[in-house]
N, C-alpha and C. Protein backbone atom coordinates (compact mmCIF):
# COMPACT_ATOMS: atom_id res chain seq x y z
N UNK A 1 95.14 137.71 114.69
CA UNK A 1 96.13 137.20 115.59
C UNK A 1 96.42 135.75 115.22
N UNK A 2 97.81 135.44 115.51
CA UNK A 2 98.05 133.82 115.27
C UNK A 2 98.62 133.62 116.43
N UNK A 3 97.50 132.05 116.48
CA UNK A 3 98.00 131.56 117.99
C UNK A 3 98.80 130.51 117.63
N UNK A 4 99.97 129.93 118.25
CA UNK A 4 100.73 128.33 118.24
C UNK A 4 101.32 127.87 119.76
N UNK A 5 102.42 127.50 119.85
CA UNK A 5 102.57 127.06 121.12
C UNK A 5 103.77 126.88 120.72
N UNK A 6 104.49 126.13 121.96
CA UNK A 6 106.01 126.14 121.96
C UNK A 6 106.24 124.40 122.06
N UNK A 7 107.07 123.90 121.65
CA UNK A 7 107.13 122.51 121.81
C UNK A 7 107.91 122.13 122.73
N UNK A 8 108.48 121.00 123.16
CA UNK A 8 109.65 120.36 123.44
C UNK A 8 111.09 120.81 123.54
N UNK A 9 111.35 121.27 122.42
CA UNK A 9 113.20 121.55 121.94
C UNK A 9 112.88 123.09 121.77
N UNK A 10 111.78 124.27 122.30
CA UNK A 10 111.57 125.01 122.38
C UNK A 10 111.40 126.11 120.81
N UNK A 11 110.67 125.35 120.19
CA UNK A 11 110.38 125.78 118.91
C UNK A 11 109.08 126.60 119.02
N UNK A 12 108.86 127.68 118.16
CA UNK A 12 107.61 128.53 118.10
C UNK A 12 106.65 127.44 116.89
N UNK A 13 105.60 127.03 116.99
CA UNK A 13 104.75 126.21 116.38
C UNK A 13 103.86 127.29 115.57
N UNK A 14 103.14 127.16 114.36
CA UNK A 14 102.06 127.54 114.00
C UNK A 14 101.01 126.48 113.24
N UNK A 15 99.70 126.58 113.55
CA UNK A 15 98.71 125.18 112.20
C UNK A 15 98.91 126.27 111.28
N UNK A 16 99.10 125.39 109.95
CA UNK A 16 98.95 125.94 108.52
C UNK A 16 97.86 125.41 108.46
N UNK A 17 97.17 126.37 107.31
CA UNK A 17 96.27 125.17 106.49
C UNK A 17 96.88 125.32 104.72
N UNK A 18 96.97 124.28 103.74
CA UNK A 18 97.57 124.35 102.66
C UNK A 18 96.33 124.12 101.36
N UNK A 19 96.45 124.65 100.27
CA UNK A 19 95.24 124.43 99.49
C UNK A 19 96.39 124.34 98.37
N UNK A 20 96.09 122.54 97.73
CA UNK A 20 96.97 122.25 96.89
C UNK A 20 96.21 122.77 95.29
N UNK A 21 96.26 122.10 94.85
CA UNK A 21 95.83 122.46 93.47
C UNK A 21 95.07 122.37 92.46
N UNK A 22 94.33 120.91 93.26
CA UNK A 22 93.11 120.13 92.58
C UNK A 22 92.55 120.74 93.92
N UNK A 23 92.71 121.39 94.93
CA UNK A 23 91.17 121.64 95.59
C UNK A 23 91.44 121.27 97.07
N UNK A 24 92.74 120.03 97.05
CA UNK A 24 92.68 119.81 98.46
C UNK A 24 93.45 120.20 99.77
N UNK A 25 92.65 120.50 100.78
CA UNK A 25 93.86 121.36 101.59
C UNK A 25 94.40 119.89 103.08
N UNK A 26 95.26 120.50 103.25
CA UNK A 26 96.15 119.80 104.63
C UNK A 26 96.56 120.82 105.60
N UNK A 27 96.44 120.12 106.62
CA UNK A 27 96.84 120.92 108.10
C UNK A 27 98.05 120.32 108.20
N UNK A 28 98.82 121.46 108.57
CA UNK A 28 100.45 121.32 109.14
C UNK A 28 101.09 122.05 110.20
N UNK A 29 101.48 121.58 111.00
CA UNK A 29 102.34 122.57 112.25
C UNK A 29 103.66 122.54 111.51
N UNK A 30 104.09 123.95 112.08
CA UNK A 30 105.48 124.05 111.03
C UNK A 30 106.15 125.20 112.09
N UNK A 31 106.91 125.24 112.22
CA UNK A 31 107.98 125.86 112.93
C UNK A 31 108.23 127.05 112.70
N UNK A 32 108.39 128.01 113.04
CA UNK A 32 108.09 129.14 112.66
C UNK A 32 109.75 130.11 112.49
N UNK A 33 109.97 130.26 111.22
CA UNK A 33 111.43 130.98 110.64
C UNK A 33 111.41 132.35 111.53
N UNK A 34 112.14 132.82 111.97
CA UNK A 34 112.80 134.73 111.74
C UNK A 34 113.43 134.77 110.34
N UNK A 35 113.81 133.68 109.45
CA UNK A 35 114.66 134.49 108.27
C UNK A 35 113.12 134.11 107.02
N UNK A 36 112.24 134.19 107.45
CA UNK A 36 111.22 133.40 106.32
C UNK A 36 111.48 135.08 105.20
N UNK A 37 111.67 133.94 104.24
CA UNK A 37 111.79 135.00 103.06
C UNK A 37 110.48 134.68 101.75
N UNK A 38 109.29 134.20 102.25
CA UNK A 38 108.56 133.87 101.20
C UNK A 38 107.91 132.30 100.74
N UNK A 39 109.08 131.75 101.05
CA UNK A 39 108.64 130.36 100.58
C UNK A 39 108.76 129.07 102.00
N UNK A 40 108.25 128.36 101.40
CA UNK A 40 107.85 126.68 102.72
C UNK A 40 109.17 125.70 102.02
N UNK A 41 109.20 125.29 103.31
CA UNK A 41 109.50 124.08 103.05
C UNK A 41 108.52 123.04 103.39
N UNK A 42 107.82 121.80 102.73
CA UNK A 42 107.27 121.03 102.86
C UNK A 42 107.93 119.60 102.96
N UNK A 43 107.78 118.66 103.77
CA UNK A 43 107.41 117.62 103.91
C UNK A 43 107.00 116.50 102.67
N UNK A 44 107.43 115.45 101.68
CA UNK A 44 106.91 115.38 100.81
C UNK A 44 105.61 114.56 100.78
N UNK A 45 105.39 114.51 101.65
CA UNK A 45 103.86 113.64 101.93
C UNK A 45 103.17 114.56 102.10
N UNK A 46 103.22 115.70 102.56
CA UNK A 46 102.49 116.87 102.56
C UNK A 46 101.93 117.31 100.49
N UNK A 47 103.41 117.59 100.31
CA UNK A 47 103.58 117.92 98.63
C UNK A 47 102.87 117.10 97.95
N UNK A 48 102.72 115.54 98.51
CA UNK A 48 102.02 114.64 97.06
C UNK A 48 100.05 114.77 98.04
N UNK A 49 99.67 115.08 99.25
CA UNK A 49 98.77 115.39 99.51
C UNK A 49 98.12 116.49 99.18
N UNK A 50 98.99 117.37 98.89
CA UNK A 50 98.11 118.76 98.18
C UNK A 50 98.13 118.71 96.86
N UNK A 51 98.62 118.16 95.89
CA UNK A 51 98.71 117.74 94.77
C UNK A 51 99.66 118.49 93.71
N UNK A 52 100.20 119.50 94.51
CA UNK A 52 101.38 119.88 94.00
C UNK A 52 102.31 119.61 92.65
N UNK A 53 102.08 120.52 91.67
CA UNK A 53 102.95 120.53 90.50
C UNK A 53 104.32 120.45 90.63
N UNK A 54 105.37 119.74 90.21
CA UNK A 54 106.87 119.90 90.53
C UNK A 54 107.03 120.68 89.29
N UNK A 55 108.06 121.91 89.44
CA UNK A 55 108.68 123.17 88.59
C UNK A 55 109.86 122.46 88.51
N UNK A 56 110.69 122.49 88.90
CA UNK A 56 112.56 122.25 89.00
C UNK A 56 113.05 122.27 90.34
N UNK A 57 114.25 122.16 90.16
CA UNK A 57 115.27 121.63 91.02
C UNK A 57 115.58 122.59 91.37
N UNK A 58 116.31 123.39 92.76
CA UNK A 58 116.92 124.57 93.09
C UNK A 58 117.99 124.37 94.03
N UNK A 59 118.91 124.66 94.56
CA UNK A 59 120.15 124.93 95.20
C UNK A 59 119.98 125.80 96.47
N UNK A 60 120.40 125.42 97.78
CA UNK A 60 120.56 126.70 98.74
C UNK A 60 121.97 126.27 99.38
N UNK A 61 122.52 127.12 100.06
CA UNK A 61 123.48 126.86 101.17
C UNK A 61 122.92 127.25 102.40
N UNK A 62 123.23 126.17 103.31
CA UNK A 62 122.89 126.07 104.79
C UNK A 62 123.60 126.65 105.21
N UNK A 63 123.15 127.13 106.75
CA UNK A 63 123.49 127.91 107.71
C UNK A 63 125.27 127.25 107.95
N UNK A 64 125.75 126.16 107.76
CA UNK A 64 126.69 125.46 107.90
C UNK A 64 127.61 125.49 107.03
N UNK A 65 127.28 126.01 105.80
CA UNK A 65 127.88 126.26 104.65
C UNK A 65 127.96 125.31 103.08
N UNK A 66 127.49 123.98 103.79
CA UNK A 66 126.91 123.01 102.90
C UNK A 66 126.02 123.30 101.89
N UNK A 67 125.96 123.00 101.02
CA UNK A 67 124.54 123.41 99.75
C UNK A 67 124.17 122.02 99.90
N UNK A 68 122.91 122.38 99.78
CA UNK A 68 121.73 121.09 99.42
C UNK A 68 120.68 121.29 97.88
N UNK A 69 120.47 120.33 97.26
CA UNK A 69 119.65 120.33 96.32
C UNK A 69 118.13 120.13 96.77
N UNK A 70 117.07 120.78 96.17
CA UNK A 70 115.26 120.21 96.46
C UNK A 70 115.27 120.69 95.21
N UNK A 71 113.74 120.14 95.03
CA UNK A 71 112.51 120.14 94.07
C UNK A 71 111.61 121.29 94.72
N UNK A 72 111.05 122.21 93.31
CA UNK A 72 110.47 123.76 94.06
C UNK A 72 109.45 122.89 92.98
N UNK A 73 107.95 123.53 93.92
CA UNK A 73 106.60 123.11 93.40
C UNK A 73 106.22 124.46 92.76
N UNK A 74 105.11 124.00 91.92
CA UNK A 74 104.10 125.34 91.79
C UNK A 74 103.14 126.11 92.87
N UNK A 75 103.91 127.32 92.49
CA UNK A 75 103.14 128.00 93.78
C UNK A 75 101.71 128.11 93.37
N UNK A 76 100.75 128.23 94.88
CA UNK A 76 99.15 128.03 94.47
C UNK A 76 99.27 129.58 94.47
N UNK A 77 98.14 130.15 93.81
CA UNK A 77 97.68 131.21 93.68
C UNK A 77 96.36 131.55 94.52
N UNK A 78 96.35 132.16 95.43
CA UNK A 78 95.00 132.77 95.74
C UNK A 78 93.96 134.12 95.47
């Protein structure tokens, strides 16, 4: 079972825990998608705390119709 809570602006919450790549992990509350298709978005203080490899650059379009550019990390393997 996963427990979280509801915030303020009425968001579904969950704690992550993250295990970067040299070993170290971080706790994160993160908001919880209906469209989650697989991947996070992180925080980049999160990204340089887990130690995170940068892969490339990727493209999405927002719900608004705008495209935005990010940086996609290496995914950890468990």
């Amino acid at each position: 079972m996963i427990i979280g809570f509801v915030n303020k602006y009425v968001e579904a919450i969950i704690r992550l825990v993250g295990l970067g790549s040299k070993g170290h992990e971080q706790e994160v509350d993160v908001v919880v998608d209906t469209g989650f298709d697989g991947s996070l978005s992180l925080p980049p203080a999160i990204v340089a705390a887990l130690g995170l490899t940068y892969r490339q650059r990727g493209r999405a379009i927002l719900a608004d119709g705008s495209e935005t550019v990010f940086n996609i990390y290496e995914e950890i393997a468990y």
